[in-house]
Protein backbone atom coordinates (compact mmCIF):
# COMPACT_ATOMS: atom_id res chain seq x y z
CA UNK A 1 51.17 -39.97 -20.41
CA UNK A 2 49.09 -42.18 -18.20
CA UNK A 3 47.61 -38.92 -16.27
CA UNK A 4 47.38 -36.86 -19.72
CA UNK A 5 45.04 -40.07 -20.62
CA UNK A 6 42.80 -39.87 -17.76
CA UNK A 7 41.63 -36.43 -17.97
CA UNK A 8 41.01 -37.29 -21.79
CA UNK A 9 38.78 -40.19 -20.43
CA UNK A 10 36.85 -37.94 -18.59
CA UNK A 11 35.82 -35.31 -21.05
CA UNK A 12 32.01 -35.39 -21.43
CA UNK A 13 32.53 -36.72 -24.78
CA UNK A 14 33.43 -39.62 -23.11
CA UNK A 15 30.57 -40.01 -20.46
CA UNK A 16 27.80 -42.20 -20.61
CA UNK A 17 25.39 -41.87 -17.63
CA UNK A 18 21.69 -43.28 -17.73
CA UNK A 19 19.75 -40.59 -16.02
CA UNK A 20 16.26 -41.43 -14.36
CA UNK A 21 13.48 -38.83 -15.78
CA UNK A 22 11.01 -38.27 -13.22
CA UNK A 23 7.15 -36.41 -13.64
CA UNK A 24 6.63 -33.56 -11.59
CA UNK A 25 4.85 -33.94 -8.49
CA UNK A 26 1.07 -33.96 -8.30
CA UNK A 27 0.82 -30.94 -6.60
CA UNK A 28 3.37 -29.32 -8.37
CA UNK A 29 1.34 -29.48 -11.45
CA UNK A 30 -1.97 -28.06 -9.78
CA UNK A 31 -0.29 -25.35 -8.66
CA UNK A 32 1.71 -24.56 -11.89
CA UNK A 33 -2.43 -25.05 -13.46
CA UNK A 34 -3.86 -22.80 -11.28
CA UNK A 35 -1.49 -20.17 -11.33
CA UNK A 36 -1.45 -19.76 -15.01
CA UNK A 37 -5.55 -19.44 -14.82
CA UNK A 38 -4.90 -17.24 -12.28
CA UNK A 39 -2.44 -14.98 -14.49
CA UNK A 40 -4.03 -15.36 -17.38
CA UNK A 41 -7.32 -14.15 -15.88
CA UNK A 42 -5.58 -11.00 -14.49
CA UNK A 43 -3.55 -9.84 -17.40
CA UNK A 44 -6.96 -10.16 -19.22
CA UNK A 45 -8.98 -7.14 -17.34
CA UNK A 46 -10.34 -9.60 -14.27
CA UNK A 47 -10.83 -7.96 -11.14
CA UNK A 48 -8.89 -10.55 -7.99
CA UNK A 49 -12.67 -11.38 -6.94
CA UNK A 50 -13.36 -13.00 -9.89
CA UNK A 51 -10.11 -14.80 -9.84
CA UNK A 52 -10.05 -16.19 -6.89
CA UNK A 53 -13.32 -17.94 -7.38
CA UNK A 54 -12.56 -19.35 -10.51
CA UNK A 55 -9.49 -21.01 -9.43
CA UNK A 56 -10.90 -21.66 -6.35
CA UNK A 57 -13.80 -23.55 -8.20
CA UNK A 58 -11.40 -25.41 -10.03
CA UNK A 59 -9.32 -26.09 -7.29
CA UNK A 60 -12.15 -28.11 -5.14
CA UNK A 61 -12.48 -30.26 -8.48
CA UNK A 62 -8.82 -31.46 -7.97
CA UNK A 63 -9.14 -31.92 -4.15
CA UNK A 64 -6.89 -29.11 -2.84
CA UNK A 65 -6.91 -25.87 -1.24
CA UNK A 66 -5.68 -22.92 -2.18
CA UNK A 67 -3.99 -19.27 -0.88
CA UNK A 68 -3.70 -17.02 -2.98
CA UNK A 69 -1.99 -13.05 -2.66
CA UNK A 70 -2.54 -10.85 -5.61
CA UNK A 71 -0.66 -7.79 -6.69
CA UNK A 72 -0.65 -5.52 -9.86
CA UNK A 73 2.60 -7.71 -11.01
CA UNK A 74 2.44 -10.99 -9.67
CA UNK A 75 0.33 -13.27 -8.29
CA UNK A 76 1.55 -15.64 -5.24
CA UNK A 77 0.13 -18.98 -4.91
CA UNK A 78 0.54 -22.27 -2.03
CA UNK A 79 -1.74 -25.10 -3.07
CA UNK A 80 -2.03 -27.68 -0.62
CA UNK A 81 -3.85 -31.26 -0.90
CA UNK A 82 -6.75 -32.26 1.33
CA UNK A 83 -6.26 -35.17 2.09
CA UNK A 84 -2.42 -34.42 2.76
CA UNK A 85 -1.74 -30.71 4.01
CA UNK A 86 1.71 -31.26 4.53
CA UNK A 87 1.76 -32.29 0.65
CA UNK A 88 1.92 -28.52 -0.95
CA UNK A 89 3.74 -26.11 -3.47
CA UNK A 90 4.12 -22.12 -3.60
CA UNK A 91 4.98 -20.51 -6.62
CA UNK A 92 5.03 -16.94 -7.97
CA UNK A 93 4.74 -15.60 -11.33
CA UNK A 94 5.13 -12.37 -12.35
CA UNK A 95 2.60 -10.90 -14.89
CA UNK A 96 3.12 -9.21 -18.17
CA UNK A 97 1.43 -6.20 -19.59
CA UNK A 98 -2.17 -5.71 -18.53
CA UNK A 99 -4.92 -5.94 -21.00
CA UNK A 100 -8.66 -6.63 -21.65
CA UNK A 101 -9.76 -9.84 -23.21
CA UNK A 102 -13.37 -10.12 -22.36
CA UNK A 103 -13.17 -13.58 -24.58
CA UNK A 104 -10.54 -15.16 -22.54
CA UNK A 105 -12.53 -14.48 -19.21
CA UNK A 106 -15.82 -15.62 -20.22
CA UNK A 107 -14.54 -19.07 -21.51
CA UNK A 108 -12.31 -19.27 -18.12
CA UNK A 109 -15.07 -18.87 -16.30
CA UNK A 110 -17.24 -21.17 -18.24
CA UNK A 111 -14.66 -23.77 -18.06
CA UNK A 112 -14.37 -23.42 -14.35
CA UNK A 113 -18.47 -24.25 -14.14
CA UNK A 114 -17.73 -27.24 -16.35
CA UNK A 115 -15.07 -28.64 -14.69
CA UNK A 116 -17.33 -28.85 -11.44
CA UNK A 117 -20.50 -30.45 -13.34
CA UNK A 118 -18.46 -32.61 -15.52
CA UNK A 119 -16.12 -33.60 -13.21
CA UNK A 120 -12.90 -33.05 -15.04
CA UNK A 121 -9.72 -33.96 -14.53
CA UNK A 122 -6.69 -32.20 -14.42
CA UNK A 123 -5.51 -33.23 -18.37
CA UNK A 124 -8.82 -32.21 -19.44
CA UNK A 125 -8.92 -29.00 -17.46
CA UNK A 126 -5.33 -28.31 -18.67
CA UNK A 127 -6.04 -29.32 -22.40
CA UNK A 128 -9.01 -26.76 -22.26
CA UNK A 129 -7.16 -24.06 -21.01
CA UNK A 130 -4.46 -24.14 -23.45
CA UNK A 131 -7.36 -23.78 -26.16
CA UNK A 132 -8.61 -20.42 -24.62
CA UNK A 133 -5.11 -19.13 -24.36
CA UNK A 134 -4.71 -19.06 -28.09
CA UNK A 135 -8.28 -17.20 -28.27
CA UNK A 136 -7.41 -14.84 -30.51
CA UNK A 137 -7.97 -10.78 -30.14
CA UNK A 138 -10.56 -8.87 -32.90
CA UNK A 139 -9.02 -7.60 -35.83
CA UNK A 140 -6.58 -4.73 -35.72
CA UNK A 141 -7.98 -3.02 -38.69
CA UNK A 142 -11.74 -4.22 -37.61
CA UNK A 143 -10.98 -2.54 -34.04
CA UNK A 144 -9.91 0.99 -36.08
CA UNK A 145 -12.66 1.07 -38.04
CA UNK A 146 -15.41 0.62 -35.30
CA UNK A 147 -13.66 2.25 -32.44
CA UNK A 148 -13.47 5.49 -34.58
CA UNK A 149 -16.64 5.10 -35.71
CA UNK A 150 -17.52 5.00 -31.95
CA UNK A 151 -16.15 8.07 -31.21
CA UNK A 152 -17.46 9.87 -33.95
CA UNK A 153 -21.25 8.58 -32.99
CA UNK A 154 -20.10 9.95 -29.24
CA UNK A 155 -19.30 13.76 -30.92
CA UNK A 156 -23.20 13.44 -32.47
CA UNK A 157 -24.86 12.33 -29.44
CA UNK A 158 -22.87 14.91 -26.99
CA UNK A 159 -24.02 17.82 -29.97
CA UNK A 160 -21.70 17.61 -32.47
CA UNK A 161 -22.88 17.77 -36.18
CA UNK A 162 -21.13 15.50 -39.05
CA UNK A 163 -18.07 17.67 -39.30
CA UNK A 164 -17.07 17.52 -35.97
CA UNK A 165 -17.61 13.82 -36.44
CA UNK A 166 -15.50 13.37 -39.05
CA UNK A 167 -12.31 14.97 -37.49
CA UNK A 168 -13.46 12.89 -34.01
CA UNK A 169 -13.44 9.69 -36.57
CA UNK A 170 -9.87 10.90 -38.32
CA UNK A 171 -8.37 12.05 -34.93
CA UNK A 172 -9.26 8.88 -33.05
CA UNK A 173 -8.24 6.37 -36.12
CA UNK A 174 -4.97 7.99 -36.15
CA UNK A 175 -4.28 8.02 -32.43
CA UNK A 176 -5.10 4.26 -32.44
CA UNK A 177 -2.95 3.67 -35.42
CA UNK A 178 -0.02 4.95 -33.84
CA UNK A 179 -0.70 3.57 -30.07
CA UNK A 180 -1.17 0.09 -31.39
CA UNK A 181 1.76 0.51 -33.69
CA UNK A 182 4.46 1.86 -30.59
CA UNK A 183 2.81 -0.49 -28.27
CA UNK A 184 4.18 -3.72 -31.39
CA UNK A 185 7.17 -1.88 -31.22
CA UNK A 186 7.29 -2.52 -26.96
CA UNK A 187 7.30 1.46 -26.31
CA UNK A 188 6.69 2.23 -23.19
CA UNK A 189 2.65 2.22 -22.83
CA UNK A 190 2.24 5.44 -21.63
CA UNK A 191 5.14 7.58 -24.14
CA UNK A 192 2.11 5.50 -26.34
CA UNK A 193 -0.68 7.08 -24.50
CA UNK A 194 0.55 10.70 -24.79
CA UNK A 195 1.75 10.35 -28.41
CA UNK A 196 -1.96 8.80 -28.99
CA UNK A 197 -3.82 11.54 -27.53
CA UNK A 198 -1.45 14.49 -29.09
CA UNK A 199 -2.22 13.15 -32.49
CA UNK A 200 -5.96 12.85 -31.71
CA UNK A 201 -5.88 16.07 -30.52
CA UNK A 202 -3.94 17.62 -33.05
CA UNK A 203 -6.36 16.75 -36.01
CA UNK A 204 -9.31 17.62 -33.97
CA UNK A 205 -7.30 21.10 -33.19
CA UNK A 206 -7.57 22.01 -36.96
CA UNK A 207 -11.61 21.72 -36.72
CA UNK A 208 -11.02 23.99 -33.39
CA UNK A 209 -8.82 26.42 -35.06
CA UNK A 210 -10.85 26.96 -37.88
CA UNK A 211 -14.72 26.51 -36.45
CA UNK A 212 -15.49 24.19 -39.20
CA UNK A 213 -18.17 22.37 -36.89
CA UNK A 214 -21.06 23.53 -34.94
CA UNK A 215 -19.25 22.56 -32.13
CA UNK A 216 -15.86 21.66 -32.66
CA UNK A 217 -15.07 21.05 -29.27
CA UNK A 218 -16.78 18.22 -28.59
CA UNK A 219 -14.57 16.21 -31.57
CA UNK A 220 -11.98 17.47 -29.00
CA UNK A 221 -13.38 15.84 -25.79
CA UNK A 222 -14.81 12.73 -27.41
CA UNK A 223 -11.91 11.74 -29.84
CA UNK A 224 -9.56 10.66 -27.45
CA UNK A 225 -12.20 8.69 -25.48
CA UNK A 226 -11.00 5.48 -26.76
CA UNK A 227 -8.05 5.90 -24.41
CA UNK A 228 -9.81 6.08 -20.93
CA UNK A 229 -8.71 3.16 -19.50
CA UNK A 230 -12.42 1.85 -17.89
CA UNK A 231 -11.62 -1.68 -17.27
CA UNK A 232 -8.91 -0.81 -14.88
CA UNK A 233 -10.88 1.95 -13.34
CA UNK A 234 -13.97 -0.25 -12.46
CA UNK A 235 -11.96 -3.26 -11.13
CA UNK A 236 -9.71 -0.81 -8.68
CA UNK A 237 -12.75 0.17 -7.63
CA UNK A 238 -14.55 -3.84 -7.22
CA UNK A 239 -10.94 -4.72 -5.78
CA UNK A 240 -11.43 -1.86 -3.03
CA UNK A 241 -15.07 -3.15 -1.93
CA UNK A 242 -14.02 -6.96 -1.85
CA UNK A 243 -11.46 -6.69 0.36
CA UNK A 244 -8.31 -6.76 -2.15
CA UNK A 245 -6.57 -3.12 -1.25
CA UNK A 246 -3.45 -3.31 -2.65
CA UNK A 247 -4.48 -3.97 -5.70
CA UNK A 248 -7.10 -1.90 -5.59
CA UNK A 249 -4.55 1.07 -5.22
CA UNK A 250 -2.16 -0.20 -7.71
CA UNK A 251 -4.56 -0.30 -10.47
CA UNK A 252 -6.47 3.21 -9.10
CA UNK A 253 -3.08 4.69 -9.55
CA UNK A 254 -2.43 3.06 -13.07
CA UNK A 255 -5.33 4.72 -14.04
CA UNK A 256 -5.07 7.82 -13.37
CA UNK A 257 -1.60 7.90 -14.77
CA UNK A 258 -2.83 7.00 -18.02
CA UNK A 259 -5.62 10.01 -17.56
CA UNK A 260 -2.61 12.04 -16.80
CA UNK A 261 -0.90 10.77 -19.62
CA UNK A 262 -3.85 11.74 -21.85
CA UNK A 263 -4.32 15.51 -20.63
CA UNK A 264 -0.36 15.91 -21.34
CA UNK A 265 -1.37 14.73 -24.98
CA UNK A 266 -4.39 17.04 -24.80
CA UNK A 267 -2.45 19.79 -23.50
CA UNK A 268 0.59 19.84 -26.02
CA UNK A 269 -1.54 20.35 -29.02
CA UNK A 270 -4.17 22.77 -27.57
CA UNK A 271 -1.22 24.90 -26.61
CA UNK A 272 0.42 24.44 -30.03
CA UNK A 273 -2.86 26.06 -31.97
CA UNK A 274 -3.42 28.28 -29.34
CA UNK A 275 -6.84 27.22 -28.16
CA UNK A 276 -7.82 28.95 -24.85
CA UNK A 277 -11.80 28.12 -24.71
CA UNK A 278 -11.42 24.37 -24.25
């Protein structure tokens, strides 16, 4: 009975133990800062270049030094302190889907200015960077309505005439419709990308098909325009002059995957209506 007792005594039920909650390390924290301006600034369409100065900018502020290795999916950083090297922390954090956020960067960048004129400190530089985080992306429906509208002003200025227009405007709402709506639905981006461009393609096809347009070929080439993926284009390219190669490569070959992933769209529904003067 007396043994049956004891191991009833020590159920956790039964435990009280005062545990001492201790604060993270200093440079624990500057690291965990910098790293998540770091991410942040990549997953929003920043080339490493522009990274690396901005945390570097904030990173004098604080009194530390920083090395930093950048890849497509994660960014590796060891932050020491000046005025103890020995004092330092490396973490890694893997990114999440790439993106543009022009928004995001801009206020980033502004902040990182601010924090060397004004001096800030670490709550205030943390407190302002949770505030762009939640910067908020233009409206869904808003970005529809004026990126087909952009496409369709792209099929007049290449030669197209207000018909062709119109099925570049239909085509290219559509296609958006349905890559923003697979992309909510955590498709796999580029299934998204082909499905995108085959429905673009396939309205556009009808004004093809039929020679509704003066030139219905150009609502062809310039509806599915809103998929070229330029932001990752130019920064492989920026990433390959400064120095950062890998990268550079990795988002070169992203790219041109998604191009690939565009002409397979293209190519379905041209071959579906038969089209063989594209």
């Amino acid at each position: 009975m007396q043994r049956i007792e004891y191991f009833v005594n020590l159920h956790p039920e039964n435990i009280t133990m005062d545990i001492e909650l201790t604060d993270k390390p200093l440079i624990e924290k500057y690291n965990e800062l910098l790293l998540d301006i770091g991410s942040t600034l990549m997953i929003s369409g920043a080339n490493c270049g522009r990274i690396d100065r901005n945390i570097k900018r904030i990173a004098d502020v604080l009194g530390v030094e920083i090395e930093s290795f950048f890849s497509f999916n994660g960014i590796i950083l060891t932050t020491k302190m000046r005025s103890n090297p020995s004092e330092k922390a490396t973490h890694y954090k893997r990114l999440s889907s790439h993106g543009v956020h022009f928004g995001v960067l801009t206020e980033t960048s502004l902040l990182s200015w601010r924090a060397v004129s004004d001096g800030l400190g670490y709550d205030e530089i943390q407190q302002e960077f949770e505030e762009i985080k939640k910067i908020k992306h233009h409206n869904r429906y808003q970005t529809l309505i004026l990126v087909s509208f952009a496409c369709a002003s792209l099929c007049i200025l290449s030669g197209g005439n207000y018909i062709d227009a119109a099925f570049s405007l239909v085509g290219s709402f559509l296609g958006l419709f349905v890559r923003q709506e697979m992309v909510k639905k955590k498709f796999n981006l580029m299934i998204a990308i082909i499905l995108a461009s085959f429905v673009t393609c396939f309205i556009c096809s009808f004004n093809v098909y039929f020679g509704l347009g003066a030139v219905p070929e150009k609502a062809l080439a310039t509806g599915v325009l809103y998929l070229i993926p330029g932001v990752p284009l130019v920064n492989g390219v920026i990433d390959f002059i400064e120095g950062y190669v890998t990268t550079g490569i990795a988002r070169g070959f992203h790219a041109g995957f998604i191009l690939l992933c565009i002409a397979v769209g293209m190519a379905i529904s041209i071959l579906i209506f038969g089209i063989n003067n594209f």
